[in-house]
C-alpha atoms as a PDB file:
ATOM      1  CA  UNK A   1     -55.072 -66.694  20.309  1.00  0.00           C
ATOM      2  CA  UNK A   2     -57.735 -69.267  20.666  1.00  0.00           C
ATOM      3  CA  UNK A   3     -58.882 -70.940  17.549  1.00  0.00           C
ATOM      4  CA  UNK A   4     -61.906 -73.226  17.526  1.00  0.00           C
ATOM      5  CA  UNK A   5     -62.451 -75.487  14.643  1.00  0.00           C
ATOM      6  CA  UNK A   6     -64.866 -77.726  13.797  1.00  0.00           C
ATOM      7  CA  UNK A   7     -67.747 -78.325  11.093  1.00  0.00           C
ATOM      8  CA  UNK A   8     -71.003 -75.779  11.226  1.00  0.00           C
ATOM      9  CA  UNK A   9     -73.375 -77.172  14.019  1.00  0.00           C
ATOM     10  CA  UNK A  10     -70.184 -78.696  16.132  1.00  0.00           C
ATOM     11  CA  UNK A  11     -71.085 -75.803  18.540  1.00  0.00           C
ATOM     12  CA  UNK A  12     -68.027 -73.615  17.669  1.00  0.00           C
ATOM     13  CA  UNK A  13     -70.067 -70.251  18.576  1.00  0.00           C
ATOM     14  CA  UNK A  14     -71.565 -71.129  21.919  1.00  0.00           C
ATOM     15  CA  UNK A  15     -68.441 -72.894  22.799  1.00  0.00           C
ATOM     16  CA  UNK A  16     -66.546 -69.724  22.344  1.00  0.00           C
ATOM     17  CA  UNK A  17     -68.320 -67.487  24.259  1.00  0.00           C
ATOM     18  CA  UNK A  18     -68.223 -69.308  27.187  1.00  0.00           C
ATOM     19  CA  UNK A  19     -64.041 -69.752  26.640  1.00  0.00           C
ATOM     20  CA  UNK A  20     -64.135 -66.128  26.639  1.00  0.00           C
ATOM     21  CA  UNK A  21     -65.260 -65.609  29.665  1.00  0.00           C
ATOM     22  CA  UNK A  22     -63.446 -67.879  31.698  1.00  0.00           C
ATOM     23  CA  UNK A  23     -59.837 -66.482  29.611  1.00  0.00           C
ATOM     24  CA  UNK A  24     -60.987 -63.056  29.849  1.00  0.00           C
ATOM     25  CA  UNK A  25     -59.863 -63.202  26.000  1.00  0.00           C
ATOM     26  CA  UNK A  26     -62.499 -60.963  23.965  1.00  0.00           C
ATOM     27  CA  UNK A  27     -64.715 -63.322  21.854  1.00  0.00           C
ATOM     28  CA  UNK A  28     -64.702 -62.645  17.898  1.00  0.00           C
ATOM     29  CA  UNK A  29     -67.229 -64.709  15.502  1.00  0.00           C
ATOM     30  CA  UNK A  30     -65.737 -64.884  12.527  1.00  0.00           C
ATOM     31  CA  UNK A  31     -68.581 -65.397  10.446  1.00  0.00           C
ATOM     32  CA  UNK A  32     -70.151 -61.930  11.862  1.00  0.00           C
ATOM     33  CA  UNK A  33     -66.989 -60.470  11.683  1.00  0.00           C
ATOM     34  CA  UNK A  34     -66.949 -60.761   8.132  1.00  0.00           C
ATOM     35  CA  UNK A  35     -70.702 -60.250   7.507  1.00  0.00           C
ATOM     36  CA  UNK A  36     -70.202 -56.823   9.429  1.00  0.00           C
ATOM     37  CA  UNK A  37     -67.259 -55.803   7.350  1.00  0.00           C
ATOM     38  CA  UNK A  38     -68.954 -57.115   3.870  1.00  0.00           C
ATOM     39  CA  UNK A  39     -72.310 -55.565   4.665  1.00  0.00           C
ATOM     40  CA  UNK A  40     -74.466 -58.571   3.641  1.00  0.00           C
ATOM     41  CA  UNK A  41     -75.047 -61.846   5.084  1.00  0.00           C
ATOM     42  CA  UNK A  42     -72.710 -65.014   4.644  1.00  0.00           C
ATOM     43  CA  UNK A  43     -75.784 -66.727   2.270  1.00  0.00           C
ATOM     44  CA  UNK A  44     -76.140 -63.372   0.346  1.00  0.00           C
ATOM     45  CA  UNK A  45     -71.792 -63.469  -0.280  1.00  0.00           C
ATOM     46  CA  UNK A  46     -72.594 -66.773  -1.695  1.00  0.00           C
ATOM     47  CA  UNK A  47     -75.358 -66.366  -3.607  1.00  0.00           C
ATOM     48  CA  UNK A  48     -73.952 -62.918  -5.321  1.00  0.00           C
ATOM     49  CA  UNK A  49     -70.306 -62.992  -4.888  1.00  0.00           C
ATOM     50  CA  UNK A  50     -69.562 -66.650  -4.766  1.00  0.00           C
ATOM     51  CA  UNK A  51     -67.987 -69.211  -2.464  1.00  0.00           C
ATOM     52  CA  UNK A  52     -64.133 -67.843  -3.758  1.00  0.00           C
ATOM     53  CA  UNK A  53     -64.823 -65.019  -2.580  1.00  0.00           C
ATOM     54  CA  UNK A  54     -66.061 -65.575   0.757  1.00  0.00           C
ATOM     55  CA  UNK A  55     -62.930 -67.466   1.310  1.00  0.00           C
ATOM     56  CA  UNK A  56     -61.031 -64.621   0.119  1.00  0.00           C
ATOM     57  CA  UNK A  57     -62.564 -62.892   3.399  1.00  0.00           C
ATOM     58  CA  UNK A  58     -61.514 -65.692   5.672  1.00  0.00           C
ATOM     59  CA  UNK A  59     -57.934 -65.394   4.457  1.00  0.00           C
ATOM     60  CA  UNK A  60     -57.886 -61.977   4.913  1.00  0.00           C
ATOM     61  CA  UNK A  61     -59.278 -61.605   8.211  1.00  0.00           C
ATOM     62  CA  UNK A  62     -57.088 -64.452   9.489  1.00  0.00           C
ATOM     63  CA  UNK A  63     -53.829 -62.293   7.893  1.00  0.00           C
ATOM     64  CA  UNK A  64     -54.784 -59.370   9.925  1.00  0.00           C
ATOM     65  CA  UNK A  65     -55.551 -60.958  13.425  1.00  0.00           C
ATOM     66  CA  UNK A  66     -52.856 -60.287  15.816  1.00  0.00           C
ATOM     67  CA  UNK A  67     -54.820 -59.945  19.346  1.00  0.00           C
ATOM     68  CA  UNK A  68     -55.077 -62.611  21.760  1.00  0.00           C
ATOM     69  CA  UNK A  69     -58.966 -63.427  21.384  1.00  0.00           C
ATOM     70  CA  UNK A  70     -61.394 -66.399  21.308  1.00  0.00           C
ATOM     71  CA  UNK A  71     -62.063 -66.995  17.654  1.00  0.00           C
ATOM     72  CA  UNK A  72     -64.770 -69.078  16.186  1.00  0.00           C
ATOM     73  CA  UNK A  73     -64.419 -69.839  12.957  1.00  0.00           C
ATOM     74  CA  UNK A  74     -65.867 -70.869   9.830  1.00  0.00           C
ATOM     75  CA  UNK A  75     -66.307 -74.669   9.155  1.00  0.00           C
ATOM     76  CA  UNK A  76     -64.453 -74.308   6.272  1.00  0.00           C
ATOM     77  CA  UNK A  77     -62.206 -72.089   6.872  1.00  0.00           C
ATOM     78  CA  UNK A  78     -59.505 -75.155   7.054  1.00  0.00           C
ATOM     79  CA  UNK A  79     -60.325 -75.918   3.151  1.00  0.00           C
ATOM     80  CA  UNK A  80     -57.042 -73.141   2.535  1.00  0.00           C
ATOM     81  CA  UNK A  81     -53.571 -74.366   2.897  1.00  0.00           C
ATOM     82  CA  UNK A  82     -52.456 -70.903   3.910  1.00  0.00           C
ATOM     83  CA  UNK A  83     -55.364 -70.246   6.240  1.00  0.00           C
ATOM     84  CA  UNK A  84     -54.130 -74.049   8.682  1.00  0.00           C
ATOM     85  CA  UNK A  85     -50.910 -72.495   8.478  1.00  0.00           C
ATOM     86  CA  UNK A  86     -52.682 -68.742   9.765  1.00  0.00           C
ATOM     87  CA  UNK A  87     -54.433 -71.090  12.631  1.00  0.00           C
ATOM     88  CA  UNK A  88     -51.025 -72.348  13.653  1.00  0.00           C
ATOM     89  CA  UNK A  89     -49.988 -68.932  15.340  1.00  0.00           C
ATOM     90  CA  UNK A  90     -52.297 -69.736  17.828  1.00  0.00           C
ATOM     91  CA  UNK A  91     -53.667 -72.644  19.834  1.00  0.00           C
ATOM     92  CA  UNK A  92     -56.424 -74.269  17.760  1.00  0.00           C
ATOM     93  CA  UNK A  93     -59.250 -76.269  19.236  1.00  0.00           C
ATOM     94  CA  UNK A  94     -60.999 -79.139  16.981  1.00  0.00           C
ATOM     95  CA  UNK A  95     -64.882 -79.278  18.561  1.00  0.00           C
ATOM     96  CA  UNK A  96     -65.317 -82.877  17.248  1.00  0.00           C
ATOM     97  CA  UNK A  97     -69.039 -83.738  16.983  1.00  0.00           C
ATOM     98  CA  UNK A  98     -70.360 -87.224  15.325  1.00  0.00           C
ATOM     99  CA  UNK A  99     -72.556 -87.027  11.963  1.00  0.00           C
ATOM    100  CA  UNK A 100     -75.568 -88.183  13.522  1.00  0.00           C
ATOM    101  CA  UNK A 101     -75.159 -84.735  16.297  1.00  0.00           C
ATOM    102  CA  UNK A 102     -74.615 -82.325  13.102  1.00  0.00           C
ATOM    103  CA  UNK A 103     -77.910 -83.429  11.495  1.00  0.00           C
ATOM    104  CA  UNK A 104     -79.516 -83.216  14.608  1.00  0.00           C
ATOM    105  CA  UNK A 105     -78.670 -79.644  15.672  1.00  0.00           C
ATOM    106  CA  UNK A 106     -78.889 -78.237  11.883  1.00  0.00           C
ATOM    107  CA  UNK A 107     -82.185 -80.116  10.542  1.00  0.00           C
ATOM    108  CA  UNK A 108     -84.541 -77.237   9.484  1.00  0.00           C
ATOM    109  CA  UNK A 109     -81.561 -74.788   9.916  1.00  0.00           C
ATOM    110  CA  UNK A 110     -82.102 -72.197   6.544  1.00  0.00           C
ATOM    111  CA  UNK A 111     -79.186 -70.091   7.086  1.00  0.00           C
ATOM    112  CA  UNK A 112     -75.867 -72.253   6.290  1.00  0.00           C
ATOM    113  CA  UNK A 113     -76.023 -71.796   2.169  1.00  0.00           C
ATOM    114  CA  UNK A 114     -73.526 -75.110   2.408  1.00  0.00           C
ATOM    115  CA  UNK A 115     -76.500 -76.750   4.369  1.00  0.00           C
ATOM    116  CA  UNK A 116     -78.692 -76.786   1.848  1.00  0.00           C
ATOM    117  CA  UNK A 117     -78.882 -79.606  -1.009  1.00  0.00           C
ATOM    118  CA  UNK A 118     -78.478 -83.736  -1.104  1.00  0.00           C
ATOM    119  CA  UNK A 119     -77.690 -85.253   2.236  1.00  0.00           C
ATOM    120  CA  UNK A 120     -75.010 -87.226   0.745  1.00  0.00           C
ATOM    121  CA  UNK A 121     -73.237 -84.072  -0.608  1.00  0.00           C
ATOM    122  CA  UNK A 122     -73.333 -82.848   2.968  1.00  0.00           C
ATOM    123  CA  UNK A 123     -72.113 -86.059   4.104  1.00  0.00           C
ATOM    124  CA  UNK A 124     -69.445 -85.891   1.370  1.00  0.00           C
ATOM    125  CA  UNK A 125     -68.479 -82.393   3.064  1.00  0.00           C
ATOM    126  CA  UNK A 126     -67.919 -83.483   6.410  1.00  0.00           C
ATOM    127  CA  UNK A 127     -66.028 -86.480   5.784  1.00  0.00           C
ATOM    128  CA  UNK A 128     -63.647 -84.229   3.495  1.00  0.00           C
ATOM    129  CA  UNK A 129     -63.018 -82.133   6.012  1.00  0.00           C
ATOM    130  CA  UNK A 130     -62.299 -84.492   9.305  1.00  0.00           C
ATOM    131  CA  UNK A 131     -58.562 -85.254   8.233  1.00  0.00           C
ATOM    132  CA  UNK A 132     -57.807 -81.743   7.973  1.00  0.00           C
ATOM    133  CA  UNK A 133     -59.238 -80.654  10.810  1.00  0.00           C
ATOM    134  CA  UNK A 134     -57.516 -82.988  12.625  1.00  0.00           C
ATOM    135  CA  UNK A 135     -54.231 -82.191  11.137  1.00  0.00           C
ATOM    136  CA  UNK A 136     -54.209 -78.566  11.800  1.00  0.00           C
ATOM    137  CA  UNK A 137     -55.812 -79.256  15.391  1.00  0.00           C
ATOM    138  CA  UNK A 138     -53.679 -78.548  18.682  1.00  0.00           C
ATOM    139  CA  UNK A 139     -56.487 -80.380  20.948  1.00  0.00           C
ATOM    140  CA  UNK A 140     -58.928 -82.408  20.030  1.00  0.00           C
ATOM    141  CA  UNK A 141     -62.781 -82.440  22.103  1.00  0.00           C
ATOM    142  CA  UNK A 142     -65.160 -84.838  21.649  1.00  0.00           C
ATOM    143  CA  UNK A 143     -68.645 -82.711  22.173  1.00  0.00           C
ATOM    144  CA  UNK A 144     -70.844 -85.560  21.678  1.00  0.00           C
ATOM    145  CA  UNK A 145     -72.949 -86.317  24.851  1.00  0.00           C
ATOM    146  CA  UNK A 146     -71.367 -83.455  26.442  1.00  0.00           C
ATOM    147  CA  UNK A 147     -73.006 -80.184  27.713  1.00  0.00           C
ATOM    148  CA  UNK A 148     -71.594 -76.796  26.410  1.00  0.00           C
ATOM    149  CA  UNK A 149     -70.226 -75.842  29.591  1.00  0.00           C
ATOM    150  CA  UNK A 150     -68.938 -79.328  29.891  1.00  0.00           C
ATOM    151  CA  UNK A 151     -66.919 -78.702  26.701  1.00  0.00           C
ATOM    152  CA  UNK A 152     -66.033 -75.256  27.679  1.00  0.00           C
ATOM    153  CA  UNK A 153     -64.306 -76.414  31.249  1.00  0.00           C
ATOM    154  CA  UNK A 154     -62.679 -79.336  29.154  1.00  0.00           C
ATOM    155  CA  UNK A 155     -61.738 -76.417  26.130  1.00  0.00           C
ATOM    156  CA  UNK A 156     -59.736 -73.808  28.741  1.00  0.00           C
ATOM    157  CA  UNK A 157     -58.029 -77.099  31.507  1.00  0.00           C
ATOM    158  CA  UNK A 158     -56.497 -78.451  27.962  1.00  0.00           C
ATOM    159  CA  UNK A 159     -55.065 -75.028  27.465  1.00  0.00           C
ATOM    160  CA  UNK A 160     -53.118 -74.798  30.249  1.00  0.00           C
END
């Protein structure tokens, strides 16, 4: 199993696809995974159901995940003790993108429901995150100034 990390906007999804078919590994978004199963949107979880319970999901679709796929994840699907330890049955890949390229990709993005709000609670988010993403990480890819299939040839020659 392929596991790519990384916070929303780091390019996790594209990424993915493109691992997927160079491995030959079937691609799974997590994200629509869960949507799909739940029957609502991610934003719609939030809004009704709450963030608890949306990482409820994550848990339980990492638990039940035993083919060798392409997974992109959540951005904060690292925020769970027992989900970094899920990610360690396979090999997990930290998409490392600067600040500055996150608010460049997401500005005007409407969909993210963590997105939304003060840009220094945002900023607050990422910065909580980077230590644990890089703790749970296998390899580590620097996407900044990088093209995606740049980043996908560097992704499956640190595999080997």
């Amino acid at each position: 199993m392929i596991f790519l990390i990384g916070f929303m906007g780091s390019g996790k999804s594209t990424i993915a696809k493109m691992v997927s078919e160079k491995t030959k590994y079937p691609y799974i978004e997590m994200d629509q995974a869960i949507e799909e199963a739940e029957g609502m949107k991610i934003r719609d979880m939030f809004a009704s159901k709450g963030e608890q319970y949306f990482r409820d999901k994550e848990t339980e679709f990492l638990r039940h995940l035993k083919d060798e796929v392409v997974l992109s994840t959540g951005g904060g699907v690292i925020l769970r003790e027992e989900n970094r330890v899920l990610l360690q049955e396979g090999t997990v890949v930290y998409l490392k993108a600067e600040w500055e390229t996150i608010v460049e990709r997401l500005t005007g993005d409407t969909d993210r429901p963590l997105w939304k709000g003060e840009d220094s609670e945002k900023k607050k988010r990422f910065d909580e995150r980077l230590s644990l993403y890089e703790q749970v990480a296998d390899v580590v890819i620097d996407v900044d100034q990088k093209t995606p299939e740049e980043i996908a040839e560097e992704v499956v020659g640190r595999l080997k």
